[in-house]
Structure formats: structure tokens, C-alpha cells
C-alpha atoms as a PDB file:
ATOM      1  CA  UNK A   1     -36.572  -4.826  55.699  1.00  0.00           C
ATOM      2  CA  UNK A   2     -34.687  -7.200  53.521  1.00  0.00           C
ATOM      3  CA  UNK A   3     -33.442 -10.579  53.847  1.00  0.00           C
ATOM      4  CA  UNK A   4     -30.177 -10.549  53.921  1.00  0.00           C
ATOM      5  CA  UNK A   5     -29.607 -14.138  55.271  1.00  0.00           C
ATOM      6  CA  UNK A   6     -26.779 -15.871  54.030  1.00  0.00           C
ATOM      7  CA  UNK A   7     -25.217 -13.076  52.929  1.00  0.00           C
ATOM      8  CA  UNK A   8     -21.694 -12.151  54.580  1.00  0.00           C
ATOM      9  CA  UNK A   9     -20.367  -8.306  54.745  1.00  0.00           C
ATOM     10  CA  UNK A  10     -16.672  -7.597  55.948  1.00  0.00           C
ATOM     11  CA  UNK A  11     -16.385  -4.277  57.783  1.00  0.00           C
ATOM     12  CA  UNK A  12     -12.557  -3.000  58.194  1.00  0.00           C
ATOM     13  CA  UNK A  13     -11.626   0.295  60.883  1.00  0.00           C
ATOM     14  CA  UNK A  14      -9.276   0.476  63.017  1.00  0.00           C
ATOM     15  CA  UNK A  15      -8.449  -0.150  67.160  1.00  0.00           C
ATOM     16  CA  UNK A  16      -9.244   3.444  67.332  1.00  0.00           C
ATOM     17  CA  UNK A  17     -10.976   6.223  65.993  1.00  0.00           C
ATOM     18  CA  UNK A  18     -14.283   5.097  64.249  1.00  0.00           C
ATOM     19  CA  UNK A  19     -17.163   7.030  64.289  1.00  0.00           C
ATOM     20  CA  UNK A  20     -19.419   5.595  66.433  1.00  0.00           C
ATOM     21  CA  UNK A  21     -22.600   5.538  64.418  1.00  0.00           C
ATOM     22  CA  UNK A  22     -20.995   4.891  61.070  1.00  0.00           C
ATOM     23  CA  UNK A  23     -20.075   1.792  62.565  1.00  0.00           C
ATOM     24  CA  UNK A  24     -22.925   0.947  65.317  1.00  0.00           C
ATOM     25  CA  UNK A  25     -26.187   1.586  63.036  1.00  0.00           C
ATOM     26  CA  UNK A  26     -25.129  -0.441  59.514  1.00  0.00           C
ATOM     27  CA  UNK A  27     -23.963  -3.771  62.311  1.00  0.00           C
ATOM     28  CA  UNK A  28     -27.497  -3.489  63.709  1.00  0.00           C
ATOM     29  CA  UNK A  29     -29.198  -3.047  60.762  1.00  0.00           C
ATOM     30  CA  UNK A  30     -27.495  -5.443  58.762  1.00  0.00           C
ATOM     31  CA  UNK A  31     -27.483  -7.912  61.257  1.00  0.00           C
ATOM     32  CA  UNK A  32     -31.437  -7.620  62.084  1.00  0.00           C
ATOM     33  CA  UNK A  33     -32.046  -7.822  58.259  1.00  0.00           C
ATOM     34  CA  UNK A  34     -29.956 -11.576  58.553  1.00  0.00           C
ATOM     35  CA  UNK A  35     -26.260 -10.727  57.150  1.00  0.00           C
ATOM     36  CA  UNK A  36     -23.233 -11.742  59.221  1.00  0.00           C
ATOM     37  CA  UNK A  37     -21.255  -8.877  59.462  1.00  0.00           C
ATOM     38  CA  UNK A  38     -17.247  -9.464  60.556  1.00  0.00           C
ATOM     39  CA  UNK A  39     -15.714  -6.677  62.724  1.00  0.00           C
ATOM     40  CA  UNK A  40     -11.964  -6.491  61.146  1.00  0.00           C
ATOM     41  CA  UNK A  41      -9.312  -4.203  62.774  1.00  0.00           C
ATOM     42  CA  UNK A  42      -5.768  -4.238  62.902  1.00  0.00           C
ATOM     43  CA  UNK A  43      -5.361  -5.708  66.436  1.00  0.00           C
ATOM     44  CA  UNK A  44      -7.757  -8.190  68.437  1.00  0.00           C
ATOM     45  CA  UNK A  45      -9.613  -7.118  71.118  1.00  0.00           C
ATOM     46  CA  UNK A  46     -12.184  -4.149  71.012  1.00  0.00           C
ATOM     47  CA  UNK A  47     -12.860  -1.321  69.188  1.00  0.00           C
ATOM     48  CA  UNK A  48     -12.604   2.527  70.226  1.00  0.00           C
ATOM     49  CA  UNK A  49     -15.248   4.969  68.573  1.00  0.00           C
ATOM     50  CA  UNK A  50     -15.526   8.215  68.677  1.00  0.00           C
ATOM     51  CA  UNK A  51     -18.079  10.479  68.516  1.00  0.00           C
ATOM     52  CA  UNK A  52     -17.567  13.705  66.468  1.00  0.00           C
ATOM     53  CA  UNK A  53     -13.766  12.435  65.878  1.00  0.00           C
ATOM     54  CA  UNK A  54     -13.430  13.649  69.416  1.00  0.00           C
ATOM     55  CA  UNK A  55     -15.670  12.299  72.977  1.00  0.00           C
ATOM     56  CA  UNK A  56     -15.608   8.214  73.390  1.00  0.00           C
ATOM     57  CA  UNK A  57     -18.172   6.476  71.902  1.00  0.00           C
ATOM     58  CA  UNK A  58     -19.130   2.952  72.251  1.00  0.00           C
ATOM     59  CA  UNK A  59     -16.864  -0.142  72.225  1.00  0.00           C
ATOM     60  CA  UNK A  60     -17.131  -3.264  69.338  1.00  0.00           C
ATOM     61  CA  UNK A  61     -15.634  -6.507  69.901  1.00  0.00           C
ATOM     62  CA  UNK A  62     -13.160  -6.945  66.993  1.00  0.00           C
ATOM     63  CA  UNK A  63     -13.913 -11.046  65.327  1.00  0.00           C
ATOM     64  CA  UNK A  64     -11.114 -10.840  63.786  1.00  0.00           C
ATOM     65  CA  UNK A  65      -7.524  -9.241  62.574  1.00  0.00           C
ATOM     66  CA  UNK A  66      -7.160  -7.536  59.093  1.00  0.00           C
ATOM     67  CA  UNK A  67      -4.557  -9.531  58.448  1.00  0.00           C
ATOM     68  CA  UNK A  68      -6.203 -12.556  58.800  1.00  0.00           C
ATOM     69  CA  UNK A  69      -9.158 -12.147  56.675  1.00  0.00           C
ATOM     70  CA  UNK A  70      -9.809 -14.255  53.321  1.00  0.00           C
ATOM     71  CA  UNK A  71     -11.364 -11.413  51.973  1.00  0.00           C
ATOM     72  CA  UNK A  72     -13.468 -14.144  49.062  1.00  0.00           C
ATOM     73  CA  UNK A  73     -15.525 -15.345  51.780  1.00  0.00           C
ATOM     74  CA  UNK A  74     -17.241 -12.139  51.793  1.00  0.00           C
ATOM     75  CA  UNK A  75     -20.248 -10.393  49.377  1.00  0.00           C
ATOM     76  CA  UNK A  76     -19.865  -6.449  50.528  1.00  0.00           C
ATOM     77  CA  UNK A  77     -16.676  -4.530  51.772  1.00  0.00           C
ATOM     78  CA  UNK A  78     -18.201  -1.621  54.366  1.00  0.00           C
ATOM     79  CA  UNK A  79     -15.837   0.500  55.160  1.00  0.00           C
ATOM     80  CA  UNK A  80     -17.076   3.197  58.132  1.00  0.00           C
ATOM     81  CA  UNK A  81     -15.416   6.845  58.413  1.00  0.00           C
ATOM     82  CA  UNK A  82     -13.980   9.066  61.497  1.00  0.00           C
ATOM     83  CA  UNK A  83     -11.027  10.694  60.489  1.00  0.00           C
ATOM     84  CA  UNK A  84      -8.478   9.210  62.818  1.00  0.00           C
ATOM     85  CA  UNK A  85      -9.699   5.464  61.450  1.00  0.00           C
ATOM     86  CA  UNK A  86      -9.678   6.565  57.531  1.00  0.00           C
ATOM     87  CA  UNK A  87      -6.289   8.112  57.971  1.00  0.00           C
ATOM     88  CA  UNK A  88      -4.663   4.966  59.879  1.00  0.00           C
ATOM     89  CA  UNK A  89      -6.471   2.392  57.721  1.00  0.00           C
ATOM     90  CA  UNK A  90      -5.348   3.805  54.494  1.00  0.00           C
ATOM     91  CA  UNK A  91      -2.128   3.355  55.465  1.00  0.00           C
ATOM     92  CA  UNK A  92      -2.657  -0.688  56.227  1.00  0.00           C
ATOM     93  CA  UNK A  93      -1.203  -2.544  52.799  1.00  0.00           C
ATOM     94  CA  UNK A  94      -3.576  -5.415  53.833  1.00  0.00           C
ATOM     95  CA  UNK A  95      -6.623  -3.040  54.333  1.00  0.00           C
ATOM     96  CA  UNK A  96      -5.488  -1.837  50.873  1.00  0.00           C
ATOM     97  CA  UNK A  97      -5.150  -5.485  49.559  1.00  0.00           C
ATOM     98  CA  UNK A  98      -8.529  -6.365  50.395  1.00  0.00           C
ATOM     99  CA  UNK A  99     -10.360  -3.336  48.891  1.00  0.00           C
ATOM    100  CA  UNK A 100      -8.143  -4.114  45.770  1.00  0.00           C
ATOM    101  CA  UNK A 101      -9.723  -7.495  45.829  1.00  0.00           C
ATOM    102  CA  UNK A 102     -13.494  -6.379  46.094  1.00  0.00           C
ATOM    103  CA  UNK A 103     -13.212  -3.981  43.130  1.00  0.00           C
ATOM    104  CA  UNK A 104     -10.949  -6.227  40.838  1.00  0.00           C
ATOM    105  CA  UNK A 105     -13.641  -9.201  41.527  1.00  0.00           C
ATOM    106  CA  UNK A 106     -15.938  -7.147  41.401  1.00  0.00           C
ATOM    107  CA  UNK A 107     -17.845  -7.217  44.798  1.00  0.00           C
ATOM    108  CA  UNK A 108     -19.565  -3.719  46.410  1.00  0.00           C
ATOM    109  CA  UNK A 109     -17.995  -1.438  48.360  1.00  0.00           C
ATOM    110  CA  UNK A 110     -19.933   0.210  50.870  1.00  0.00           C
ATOM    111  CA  UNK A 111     -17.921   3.773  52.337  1.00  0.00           C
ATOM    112  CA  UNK A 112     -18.898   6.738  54.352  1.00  0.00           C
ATOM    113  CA  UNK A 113     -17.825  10.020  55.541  1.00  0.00           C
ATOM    114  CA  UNK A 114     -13.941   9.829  55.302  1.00  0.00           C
ATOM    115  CA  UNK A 115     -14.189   6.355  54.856  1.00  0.00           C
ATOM    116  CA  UNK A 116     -13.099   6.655  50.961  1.00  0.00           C
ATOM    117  CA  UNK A 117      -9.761   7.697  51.956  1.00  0.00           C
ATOM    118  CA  UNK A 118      -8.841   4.173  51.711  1.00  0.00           C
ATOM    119  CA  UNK A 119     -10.011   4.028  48.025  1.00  0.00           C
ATOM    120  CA  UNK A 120      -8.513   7.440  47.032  1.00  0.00           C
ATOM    121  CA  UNK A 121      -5.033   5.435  48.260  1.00  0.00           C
ATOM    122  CA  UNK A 122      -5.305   2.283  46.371  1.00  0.00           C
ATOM    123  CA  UNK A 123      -6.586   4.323  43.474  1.00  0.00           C
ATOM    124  CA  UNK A 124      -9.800   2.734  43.451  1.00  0.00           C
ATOM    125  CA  UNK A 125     -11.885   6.106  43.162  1.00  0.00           C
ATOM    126  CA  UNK A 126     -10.392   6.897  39.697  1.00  0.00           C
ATOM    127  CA  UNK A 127     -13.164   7.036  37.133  1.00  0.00           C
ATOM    128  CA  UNK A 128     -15.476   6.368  39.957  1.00  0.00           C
ATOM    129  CA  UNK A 129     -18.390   9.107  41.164  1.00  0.00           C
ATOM    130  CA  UNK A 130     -18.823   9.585  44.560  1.00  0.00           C
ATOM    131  CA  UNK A 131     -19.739  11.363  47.646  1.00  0.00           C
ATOM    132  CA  UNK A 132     -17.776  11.791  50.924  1.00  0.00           C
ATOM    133  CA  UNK A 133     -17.525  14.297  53.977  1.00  0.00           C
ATOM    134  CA  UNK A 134     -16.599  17.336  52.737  1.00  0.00           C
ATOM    135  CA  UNK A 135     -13.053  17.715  53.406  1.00  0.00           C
ATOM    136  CA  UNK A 136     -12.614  13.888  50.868  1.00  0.00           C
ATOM    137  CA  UNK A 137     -13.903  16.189  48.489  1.00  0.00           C
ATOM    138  CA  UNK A 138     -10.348  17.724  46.984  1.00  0.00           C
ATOM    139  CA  UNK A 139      -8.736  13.929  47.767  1.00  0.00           C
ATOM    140  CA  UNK A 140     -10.943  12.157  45.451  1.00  0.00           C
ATOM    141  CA  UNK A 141     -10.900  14.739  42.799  1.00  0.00           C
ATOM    142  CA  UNK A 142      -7.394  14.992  42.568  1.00  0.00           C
ATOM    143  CA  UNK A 143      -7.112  10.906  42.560  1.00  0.00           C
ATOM    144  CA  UNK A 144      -9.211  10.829  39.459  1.00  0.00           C
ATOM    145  CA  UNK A 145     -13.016  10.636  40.949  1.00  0.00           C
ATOM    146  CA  UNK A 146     -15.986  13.087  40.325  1.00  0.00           C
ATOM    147  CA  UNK A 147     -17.011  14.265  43.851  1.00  0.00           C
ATOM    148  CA  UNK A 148     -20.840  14.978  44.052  1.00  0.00           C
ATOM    149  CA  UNK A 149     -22.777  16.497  47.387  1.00  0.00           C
ATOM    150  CA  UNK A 150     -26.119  13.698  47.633  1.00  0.00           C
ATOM    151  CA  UNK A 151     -26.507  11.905  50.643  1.00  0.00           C
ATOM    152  CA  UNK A 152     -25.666   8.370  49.105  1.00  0.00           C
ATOM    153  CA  UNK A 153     -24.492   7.847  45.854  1.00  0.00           C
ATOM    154  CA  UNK A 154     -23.940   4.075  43.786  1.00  0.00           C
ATOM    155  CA  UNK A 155     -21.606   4.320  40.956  1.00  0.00           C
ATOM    156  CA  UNK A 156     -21.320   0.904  39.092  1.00  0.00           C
ATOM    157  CA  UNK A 157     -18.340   1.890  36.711  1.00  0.00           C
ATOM    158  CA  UNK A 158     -15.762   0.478  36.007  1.00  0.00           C
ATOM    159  CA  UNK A 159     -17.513  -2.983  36.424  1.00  0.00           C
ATOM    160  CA  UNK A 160     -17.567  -2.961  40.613  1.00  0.00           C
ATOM    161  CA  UNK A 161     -20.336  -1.089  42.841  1.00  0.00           C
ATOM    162  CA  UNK A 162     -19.510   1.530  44.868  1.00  0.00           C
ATOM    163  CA  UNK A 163     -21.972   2.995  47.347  1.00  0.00           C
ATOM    164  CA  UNK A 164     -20.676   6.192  49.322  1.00  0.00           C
ATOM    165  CA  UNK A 165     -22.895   8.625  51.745  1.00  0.00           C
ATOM    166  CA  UNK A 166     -21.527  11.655  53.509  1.00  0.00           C
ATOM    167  CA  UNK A 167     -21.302  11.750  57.244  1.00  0.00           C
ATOM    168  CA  UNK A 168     -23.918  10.175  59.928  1.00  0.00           C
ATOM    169  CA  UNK A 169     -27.011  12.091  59.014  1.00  0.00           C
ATOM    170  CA  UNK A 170     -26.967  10.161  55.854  1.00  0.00           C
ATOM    171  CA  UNK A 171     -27.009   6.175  57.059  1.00  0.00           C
ATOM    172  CA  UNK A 172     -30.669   5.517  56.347  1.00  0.00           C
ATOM    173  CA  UNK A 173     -29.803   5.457  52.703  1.00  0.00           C
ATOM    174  CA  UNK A 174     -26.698   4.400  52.773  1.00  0.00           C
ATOM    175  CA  UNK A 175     -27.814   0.880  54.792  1.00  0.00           C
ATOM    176  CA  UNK A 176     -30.698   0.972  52.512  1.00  0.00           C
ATOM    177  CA  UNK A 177     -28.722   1.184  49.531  1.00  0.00           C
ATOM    178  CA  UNK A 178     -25.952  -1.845  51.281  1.00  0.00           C
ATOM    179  CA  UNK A 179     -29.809  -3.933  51.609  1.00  0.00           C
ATOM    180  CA  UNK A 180     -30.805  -3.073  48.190  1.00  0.00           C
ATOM    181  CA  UNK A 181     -26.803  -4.020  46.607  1.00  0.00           C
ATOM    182  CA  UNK A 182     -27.125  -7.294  48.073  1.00  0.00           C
ATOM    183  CA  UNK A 183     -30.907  -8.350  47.306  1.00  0.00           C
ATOM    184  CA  UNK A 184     -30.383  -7.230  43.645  1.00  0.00           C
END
């Protein structure tokens, strides 16, 4: 496991909708391996997940409100999938903001499953290669990214990190990868 102590990761979803493990299992992990990890969402309170975009999952305290976040206080932008949460959060100009901010500074980007959504808004996947859940796939392409099927993939162009994986089954790499990103 790596140290991640003293590193800070910002994750963004919203009130509602997350996929439960795409948000549960990189907080754990992270947080074991030492990294503070902020819950953002677009309200206080606590978080909704879902489980297969449909049964309840799990609820996550929310630290803190989107709109509040000084996004330069943090090293890695994750940004968990579930389609009700990518659809709704690419619609929030200061989710948009902020992952403007990590790529133009150059800071990782962490996304899974429909996650990218958000990126394929802001324009943020042009040039980039990536992978996504399945149905991302046309989204991405048509915004100017190269899809591939692998179950993580980094892409480093265009002078900011991006690290992508497809849908639950693929979060051991994708943490690892997040570990390895911020230990490099």
C-alpha cells in the first residue's frame, strides 16, 4: 500500500445517485493508504448511492458544498460514476469550474464509469484517450477523445493526467493507478 499522507484528493457527486462502490471503495482505500479525501456535493448533508443506478446503497456524509471548495488546496480530482450523478453533475458550472482548474494546472483527474461525462462537457476529453462505461463511449468520441475498452487507462496528454476505468469491476486498478499518480 502506498503512503499517501499528506496528500489531499477532492471527490465531487452529487446528493443523489452515486454508485455506491465507485464512491465507497477509492474513500477507504485512499484514506487507509493516508490521503484526506473531501466528500463535495451540491448540498450539505449526506449522500444517496445507488447500487446498479437503481436499489439504495449506502449513505456518505458530504464535508463540504461544491460551491465552496478552493479547488488549489487539492492534489487529485476523483470524480465517481452512476448515471443519475454524472448526468446532474455535468450540468453544475462550479463542478465544471473545478475540473477546468485541475487540467489547466495541471493536477490528475481520477474518473470512472460515467463519471467522464463531466469532462466530455467542459471539453476536457478532447485529444485525451480514455475508457468509460460503455454507453460514454459515443460521448467522448464525438467530443474529440479516443475511447478504448481496458479496465483503467492514464493518458498524460495534453500536459494533465487523466486516469479513467470502466464500471465497478475495475476499481482495483483504478485506486491503484490514483496511489501510483500521487507517489510518482
Amino acid at each position: 500500500m502506498a503512503d499517501l499522507t499528506g496528500k489531499k484528493i477532492l471527490s465531487l457527486q452529487t446528493n443523489r445517485g452515486v454508485e455506491q462502490d465507485e464512491l465507497k471503495v477509492p474513500l477507504e482505500k485512499l484514506r487507509e493508504a493516508g490521503a484526506t479525501v473531501t466528500v463535495a456535493s451540491q448540498e450539505n448533508g449526506e449522500i444517496q448511492s445507488l447500487v446498479g443506478d437503481w436499489d439504495l446503497g449506502e449513505t456518505f456524509p458530504v464535508d463540504q458544498k461544491i460551491s465552496d471548495v478552493n479547488e488549489s488546496e487539492y492534489d487529485l480530482l476523483l470524480l465517481p460514476g452512476g448515471t443519475l450523478n454524472a448526468d446532474t453533475l455535468r450540468l453544475d458550472e462550479d463542478a465544471q469550474k473545478i475540473a477546468q482548474a485541475f487540467a489547466s494546472s495541471g493536477r490528475p483527474i481520477a474518473s470512472i464509469c460515467h463519471g467522464p461525462w463531466l469532462l466530455v462537457e467542459t471539453g476536457l476529453v478532447n485529444g485525451k484517450t480514455l475508457t468509460s462505461y460503455d454507453s460514454v463511449k459515443v460521448d467522448i468520441t464525438n467530443a474529440g477523445g479516443t475511447w478504448v475498452d481496458e479496465p483503467m487507462k492514464r493518458c498524460p496528454a495534453k500536459d494533465w493526467v487523466l486516469i479513467t476505468s470502466r464500471n465497478p469491476g475495475d476499481l482495483e486498478p483504478f485506486v491503484q493507478a490514483i496511489e501510483d499518480e500521487l507517489t510518482a
